[in-house]
Structures are given as C-alpha cells and as structure tokens.
PDB file of N, CA and C in Angstrom:
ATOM      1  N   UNK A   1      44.580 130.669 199.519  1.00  0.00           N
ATOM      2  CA  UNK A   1      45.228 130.527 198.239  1.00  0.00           C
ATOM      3  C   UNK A   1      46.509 131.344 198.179  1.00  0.00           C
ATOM      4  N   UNK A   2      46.731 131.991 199.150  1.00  0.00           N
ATOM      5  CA  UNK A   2      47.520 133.465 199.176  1.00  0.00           C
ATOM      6  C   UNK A   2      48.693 132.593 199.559  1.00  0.00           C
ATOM      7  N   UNK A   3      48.409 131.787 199.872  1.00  0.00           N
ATOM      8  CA  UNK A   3      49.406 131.594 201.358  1.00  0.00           C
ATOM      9  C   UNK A   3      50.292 130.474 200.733  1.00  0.00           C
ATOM     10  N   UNK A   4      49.833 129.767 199.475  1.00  0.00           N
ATOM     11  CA  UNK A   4      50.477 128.655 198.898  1.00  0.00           C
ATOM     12  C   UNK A   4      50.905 129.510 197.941  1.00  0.00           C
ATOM     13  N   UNK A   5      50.760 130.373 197.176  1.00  0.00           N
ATOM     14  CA  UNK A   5      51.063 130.831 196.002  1.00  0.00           C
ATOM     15  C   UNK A   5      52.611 132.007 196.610  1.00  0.00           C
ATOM     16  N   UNK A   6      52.722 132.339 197.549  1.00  0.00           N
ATOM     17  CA  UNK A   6      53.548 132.927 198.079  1.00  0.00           C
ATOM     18  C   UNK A   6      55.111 132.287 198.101  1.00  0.00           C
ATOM     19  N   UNK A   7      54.826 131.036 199.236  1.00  0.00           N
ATOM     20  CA  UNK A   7      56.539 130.129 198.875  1.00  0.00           C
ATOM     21  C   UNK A   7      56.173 129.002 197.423  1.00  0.00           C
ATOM     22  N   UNK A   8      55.100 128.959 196.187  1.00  0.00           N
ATOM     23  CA  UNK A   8      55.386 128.159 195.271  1.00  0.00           C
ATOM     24  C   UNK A   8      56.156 129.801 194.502  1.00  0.00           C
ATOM     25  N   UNK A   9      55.664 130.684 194.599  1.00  0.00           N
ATOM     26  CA  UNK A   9      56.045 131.894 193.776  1.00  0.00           C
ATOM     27  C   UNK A   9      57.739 132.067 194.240  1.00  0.00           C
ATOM     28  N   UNK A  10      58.406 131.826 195.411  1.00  0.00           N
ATOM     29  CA  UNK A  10      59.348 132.488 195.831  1.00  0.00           C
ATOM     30  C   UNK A  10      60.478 130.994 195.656  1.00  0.00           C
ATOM     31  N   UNK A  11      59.623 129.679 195.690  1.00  0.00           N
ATOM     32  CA  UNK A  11      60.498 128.381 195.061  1.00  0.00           C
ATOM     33  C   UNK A  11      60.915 128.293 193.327  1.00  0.00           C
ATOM     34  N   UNK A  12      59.787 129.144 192.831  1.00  0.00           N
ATOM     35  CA  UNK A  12      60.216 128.766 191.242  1.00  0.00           C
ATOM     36  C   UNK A  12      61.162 129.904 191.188  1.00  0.00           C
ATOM     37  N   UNK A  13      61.688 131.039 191.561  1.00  0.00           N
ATOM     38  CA  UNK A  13      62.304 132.269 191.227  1.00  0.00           C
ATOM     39  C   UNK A  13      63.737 132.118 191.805  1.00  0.00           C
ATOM     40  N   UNK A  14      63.696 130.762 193.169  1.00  0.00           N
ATOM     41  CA  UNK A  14      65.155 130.610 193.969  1.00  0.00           C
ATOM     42  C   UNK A  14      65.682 129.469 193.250  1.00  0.00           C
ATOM     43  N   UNK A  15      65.138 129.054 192.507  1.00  0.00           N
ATOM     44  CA  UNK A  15      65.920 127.230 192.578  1.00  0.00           C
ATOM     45  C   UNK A  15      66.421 127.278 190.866  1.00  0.00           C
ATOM     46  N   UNK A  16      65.995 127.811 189.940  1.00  0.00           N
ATOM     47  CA  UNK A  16      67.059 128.458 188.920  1.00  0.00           C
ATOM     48  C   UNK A  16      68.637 128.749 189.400  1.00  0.00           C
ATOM     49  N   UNK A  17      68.456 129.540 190.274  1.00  0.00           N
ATOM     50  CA  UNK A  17      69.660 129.706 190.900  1.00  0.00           C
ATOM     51  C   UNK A  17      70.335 128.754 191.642  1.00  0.00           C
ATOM     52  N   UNK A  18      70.151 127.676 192.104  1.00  0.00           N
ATOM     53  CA  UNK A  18      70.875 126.405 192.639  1.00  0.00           C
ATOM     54  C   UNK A  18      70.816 125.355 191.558  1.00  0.00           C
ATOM     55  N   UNK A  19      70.444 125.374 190.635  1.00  0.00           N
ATOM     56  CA  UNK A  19      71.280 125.081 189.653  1.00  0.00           C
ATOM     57  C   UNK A  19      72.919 125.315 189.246  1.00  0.00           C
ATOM     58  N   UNK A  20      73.508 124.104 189.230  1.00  0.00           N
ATOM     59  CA  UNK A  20      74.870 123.625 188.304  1.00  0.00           C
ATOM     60  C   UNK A  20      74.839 124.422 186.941  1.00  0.00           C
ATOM     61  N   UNK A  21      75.931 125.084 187.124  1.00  0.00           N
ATOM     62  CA  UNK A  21      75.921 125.468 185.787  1.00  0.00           C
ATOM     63  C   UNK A  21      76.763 124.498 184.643  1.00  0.00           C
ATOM     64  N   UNK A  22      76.556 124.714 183.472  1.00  0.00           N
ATOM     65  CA  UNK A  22      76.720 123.612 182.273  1.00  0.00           C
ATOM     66  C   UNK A  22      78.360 123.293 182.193  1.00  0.00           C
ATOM     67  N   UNK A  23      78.748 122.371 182.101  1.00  0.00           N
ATOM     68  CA  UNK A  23      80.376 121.607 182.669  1.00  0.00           C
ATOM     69  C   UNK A  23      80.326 122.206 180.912  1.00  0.00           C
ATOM     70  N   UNK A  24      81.310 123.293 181.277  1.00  0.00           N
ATOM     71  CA  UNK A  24      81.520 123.896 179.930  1.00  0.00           C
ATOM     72  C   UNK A  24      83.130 123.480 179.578  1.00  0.00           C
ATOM     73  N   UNK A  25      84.019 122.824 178.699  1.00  0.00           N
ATOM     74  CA  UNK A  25      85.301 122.785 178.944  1.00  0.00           C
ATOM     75  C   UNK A  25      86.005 124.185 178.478  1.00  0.00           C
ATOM     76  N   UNK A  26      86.937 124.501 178.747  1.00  0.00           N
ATOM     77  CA  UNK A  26      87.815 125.319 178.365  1.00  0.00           C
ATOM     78  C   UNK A  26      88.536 125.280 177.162  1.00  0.00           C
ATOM     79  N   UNK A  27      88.379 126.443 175.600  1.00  0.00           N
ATOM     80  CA  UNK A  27      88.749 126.141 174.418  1.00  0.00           C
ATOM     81  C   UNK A  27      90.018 125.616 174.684  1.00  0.00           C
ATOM     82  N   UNK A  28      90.701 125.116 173.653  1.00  0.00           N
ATOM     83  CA  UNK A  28      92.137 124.745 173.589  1.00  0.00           C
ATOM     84  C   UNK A  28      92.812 126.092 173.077  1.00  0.00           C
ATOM     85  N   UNK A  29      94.237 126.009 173.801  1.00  0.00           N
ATOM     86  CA  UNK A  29      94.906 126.608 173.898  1.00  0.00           C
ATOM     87  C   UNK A  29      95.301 127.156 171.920  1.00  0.00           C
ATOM     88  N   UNK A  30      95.985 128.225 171.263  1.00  0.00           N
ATOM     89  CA  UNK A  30      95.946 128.590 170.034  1.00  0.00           C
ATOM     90  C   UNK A  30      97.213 127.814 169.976  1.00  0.00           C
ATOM     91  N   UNK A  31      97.356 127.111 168.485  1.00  0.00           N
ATOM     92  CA  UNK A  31      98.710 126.500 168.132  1.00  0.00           C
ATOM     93  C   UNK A  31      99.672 127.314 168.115  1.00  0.00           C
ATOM     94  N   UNK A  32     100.816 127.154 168.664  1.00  0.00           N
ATOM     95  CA  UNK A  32     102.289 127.913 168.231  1.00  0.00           C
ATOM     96  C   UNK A  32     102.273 127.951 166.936  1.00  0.00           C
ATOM     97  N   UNK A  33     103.100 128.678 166.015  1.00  0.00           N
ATOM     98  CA  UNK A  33     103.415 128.767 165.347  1.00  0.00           C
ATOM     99  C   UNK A  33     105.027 128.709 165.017  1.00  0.00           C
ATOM    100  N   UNK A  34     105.196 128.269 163.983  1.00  0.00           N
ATOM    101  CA  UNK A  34     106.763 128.683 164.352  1.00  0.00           C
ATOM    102  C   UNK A  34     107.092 129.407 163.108  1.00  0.00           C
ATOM    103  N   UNK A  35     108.010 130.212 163.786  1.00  0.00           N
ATOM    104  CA  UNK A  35     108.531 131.461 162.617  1.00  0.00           C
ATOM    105  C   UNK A  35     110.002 131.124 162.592  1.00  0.00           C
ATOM    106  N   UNK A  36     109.837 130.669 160.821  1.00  0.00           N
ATOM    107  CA  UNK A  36     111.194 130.129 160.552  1.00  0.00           C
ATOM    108  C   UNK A  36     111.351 131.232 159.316  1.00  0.00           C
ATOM    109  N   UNK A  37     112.596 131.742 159.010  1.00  0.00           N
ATOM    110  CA  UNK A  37     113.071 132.603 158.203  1.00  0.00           C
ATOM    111  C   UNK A  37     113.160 131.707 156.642  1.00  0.00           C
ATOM    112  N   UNK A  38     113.201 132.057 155.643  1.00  0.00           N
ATOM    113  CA  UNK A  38     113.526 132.207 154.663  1.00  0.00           C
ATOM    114  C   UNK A  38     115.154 131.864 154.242  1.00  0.00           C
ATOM    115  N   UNK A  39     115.566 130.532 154.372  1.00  0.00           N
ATOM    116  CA  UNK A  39     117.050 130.265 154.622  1.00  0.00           C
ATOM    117  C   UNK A  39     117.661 130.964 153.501  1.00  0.00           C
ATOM    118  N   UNK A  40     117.169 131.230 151.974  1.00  0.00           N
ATOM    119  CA  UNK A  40     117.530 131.816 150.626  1.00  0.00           C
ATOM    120  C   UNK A  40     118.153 133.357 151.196  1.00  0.00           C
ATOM    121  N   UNK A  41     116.674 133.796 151.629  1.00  0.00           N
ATOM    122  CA  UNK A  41     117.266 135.185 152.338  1.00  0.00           C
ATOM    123  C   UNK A  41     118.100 135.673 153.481  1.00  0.00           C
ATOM    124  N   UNK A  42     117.790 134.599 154.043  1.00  0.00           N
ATOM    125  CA  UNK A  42     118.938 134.380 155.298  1.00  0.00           C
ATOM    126  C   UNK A  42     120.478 134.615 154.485  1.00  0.00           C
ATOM    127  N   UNK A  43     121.143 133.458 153.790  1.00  0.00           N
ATOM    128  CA  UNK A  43     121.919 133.392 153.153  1.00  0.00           C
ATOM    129  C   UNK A  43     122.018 134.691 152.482  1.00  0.00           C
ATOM    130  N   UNK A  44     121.305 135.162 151.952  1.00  0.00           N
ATOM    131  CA  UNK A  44     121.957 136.734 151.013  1.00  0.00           C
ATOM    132  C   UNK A  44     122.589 137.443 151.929  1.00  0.00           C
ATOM    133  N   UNK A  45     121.664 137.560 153.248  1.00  0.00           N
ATOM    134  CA  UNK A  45     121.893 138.667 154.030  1.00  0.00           C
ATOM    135  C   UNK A  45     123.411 138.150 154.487  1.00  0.00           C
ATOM    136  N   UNK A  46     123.684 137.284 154.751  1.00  0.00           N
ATOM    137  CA  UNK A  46     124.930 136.586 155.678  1.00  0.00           C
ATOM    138  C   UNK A  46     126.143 137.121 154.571  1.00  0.00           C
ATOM    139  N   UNK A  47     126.021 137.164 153.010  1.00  0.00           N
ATOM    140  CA  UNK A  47     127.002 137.261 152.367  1.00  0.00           C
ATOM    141  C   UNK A  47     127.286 139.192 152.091  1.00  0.00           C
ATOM    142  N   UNK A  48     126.420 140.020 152.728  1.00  0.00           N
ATOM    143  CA  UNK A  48     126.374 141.197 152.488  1.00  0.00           C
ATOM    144  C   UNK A  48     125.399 141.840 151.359  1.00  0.00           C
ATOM    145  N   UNK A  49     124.586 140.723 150.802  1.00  0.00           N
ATOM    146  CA  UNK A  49     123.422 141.647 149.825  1.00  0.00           C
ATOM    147  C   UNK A  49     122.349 141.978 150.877  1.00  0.00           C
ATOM    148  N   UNK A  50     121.639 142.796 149.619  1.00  0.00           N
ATOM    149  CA  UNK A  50     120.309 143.485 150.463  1.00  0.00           C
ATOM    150  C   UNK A  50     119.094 142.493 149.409  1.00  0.00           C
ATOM    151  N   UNK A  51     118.136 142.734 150.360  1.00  0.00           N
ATOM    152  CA  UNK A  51     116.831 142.245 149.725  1.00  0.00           C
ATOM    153  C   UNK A  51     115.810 142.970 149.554  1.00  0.00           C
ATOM    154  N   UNK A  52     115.183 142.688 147.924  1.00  0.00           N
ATOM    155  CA  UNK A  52     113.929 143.730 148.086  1.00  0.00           C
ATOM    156  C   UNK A  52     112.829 142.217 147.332  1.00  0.00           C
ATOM    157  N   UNK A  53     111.334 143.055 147.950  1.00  0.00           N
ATOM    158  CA  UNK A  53     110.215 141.939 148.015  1.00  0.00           C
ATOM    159  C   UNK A  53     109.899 142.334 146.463  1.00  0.00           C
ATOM    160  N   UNK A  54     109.384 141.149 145.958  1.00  0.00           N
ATOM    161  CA  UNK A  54     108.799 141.663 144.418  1.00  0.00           C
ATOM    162  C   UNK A  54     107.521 140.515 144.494  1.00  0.00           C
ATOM    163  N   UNK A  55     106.300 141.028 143.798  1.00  0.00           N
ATOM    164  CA  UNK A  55     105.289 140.094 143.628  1.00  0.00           C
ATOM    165  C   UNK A  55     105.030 140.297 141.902  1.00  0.00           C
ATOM    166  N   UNK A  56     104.679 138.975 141.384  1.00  0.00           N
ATOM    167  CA  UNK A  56     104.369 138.621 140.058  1.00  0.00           C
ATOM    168  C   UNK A  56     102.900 137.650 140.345  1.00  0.00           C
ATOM    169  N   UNK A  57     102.488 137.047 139.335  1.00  0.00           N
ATOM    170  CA  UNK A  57     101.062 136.657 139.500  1.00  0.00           C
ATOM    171  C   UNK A  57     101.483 135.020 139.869  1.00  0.00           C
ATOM    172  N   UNK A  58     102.886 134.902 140.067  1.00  0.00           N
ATOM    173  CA  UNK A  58     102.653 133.707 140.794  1.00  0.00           C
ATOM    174  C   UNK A  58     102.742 133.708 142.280  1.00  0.00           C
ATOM    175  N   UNK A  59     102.832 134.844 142.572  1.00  0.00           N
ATOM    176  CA  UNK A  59     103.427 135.461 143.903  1.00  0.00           C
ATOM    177  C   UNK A  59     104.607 136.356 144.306  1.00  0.00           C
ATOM    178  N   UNK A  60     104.832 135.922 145.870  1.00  0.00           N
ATOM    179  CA  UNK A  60     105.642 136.881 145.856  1.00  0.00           C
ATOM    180  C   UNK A  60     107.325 136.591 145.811  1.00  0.00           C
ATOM    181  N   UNK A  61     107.980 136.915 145.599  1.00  0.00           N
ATOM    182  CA  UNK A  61     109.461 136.673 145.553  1.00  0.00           C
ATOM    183  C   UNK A  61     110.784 137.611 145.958  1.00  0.00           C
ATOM    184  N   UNK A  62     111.811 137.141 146.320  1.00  0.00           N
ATOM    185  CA  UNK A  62     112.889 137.843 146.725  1.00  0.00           C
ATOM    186  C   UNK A  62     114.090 138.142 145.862  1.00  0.00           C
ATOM    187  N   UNK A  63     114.566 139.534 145.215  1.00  0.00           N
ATOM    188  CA  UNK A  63     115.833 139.941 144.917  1.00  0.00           C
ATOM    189  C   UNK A  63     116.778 139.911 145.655  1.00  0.00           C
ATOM    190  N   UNK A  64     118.143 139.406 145.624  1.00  0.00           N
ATOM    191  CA  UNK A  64     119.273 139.288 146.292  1.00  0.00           C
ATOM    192  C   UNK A  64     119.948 140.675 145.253  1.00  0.00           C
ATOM    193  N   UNK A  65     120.327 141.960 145.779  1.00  0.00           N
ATOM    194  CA  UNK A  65     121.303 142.567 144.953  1.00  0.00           C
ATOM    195  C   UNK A  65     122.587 142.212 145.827  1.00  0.00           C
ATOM    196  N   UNK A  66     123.835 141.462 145.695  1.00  0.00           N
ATOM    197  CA  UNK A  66     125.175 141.779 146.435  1.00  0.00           C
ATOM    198  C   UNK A  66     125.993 142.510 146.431  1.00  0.00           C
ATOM    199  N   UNK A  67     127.216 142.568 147.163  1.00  0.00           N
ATOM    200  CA  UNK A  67     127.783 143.579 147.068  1.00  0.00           C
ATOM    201  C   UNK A  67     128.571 144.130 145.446  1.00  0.00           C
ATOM    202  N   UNK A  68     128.751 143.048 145.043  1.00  0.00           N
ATOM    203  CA  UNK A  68     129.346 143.681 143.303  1.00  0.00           C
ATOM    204  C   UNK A  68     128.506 143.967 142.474  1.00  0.00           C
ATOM    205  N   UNK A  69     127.020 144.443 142.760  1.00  0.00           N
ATOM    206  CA  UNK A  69     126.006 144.466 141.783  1.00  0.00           C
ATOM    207  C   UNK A  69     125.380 143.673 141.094  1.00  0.00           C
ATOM    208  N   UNK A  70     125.610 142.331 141.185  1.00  0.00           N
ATOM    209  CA  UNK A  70     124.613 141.123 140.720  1.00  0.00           C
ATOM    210  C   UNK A  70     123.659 141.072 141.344  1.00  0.00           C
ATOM    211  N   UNK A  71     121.870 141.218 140.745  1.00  0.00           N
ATOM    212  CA  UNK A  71     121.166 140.953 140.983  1.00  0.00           C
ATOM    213  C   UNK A  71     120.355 139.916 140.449  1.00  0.00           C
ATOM    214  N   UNK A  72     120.098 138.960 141.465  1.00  0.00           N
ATOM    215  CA  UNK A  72     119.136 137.874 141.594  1.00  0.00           C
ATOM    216  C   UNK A  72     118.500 136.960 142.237  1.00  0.00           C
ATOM    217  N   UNK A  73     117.632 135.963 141.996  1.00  0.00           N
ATOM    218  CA  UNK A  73     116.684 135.909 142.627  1.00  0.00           C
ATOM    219  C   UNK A  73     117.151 135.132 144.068  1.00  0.00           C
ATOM    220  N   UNK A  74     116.719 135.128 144.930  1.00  0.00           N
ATOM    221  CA  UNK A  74     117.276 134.689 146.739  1.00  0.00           C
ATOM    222  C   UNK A  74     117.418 133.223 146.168  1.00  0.00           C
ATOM    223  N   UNK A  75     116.903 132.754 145.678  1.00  0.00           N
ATOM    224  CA  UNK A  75     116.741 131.289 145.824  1.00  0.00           C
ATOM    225  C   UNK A  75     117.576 130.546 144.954  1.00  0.00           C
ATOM    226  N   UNK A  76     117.495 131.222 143.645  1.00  0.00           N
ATOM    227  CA  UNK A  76     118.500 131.273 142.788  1.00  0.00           C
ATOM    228  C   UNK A  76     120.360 131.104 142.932  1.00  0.00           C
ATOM    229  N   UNK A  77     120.326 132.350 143.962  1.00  0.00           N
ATOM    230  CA  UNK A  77     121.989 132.350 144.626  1.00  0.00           C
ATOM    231  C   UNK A  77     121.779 131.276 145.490  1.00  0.00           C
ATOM    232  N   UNK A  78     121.242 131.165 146.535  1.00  0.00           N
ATOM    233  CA  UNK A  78     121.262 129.938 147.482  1.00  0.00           C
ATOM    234  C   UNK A  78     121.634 128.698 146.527  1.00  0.00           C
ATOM    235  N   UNK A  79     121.018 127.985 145.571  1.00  0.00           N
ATOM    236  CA  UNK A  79     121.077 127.152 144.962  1.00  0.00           C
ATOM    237  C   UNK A  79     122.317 127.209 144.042  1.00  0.00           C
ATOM    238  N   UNK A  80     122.389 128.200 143.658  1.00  0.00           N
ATOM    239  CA  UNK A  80     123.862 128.005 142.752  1.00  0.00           C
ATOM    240  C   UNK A  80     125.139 127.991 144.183  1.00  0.00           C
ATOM    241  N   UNK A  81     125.154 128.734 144.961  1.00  0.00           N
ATOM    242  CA  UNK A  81     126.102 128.430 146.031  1.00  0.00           C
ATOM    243  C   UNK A  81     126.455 126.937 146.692  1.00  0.00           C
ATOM    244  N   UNK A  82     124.981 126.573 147.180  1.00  0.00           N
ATOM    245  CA  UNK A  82     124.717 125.483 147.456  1.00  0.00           C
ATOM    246  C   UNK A  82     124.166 124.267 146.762  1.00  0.00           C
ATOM    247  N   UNK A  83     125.135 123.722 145.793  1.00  0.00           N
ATOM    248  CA  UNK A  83     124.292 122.612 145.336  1.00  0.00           C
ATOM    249  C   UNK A  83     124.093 121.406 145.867  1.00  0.00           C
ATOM    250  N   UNK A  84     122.939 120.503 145.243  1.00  0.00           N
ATOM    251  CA  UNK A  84     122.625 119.594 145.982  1.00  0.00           C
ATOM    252  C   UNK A  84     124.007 118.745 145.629  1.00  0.00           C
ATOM    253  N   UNK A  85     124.202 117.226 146.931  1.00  0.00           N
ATOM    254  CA  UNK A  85     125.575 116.755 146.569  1.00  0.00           C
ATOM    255  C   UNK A  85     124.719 115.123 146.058  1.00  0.00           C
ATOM    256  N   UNK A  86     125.213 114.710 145.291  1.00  0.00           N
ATOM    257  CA  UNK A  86     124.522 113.115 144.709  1.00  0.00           C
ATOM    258  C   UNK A  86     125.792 112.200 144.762  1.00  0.00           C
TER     259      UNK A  86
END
C-alpha cells in the first residue's frame, strides 16, 4: 500500500505546478489627460494682470486685477475684449 501511496502522494503535490496559469490580459493603459489652461486666464496674464482664485457656492472663480487697477472677473474681461462676431 506504501508503495502506491508514495508516487499517487508525490503526483497530486507536482502537477498543480504544471499547470497553465490563467491567460490573464493586461489592464489598459490610464487615459491621457489633457491639461488645457483656462484661455480667460491665459488672456489676463498675456495683458499684464495678476490672478487671484475666489470660491462662492457656485464654485470656484477667477479675479483679473490689471495693470490700472480694474478688477474683474477672468471671463468677464476675456468676453468684453473678445466679442463674439455675428
């Protein structure tokens, strides 16, 4: 009995191991992102104002102060600079 129980004992403990392991694929790669600026603030900065961050409960928002002391909002100057053309 010794003598069978020896290679069935030493077949169940080897052949786990010759097993394939599971065709696992490889996650996908993380999306780029793209980091695009704030063209409002872009624009302040280009004309010589500074910007400071302000949050209200609708969020957050940007002050344009320029160089003659007008302060307002980034998006605000962008839009009055730039209007749409119809």
């Amino acid at each position: 009995m010794a003598a069978y129980c020896l290679p069935l004992l030493a077949a169940v403990t080897l052949l786990p191991g010759c097993s394939r392991a599971p065709n696992r694929e490889a996650p996908p790669p993380p999306r780029a992102t793209i980091g695009m600026a704030n063209p409002a603030d872009v624009y302040c900065t280009q004309i010589g104002g500074t910007l400071s961050a302000k949050k209200n409960d609708q969020g957050q928002y940007s002050i344009c102060t320029l160089p003659n002391g007008e302060s307002l909002d980034s998006w605000a100057l962008f839009r009055r600079d730039h209007p749409v053309q119809k």
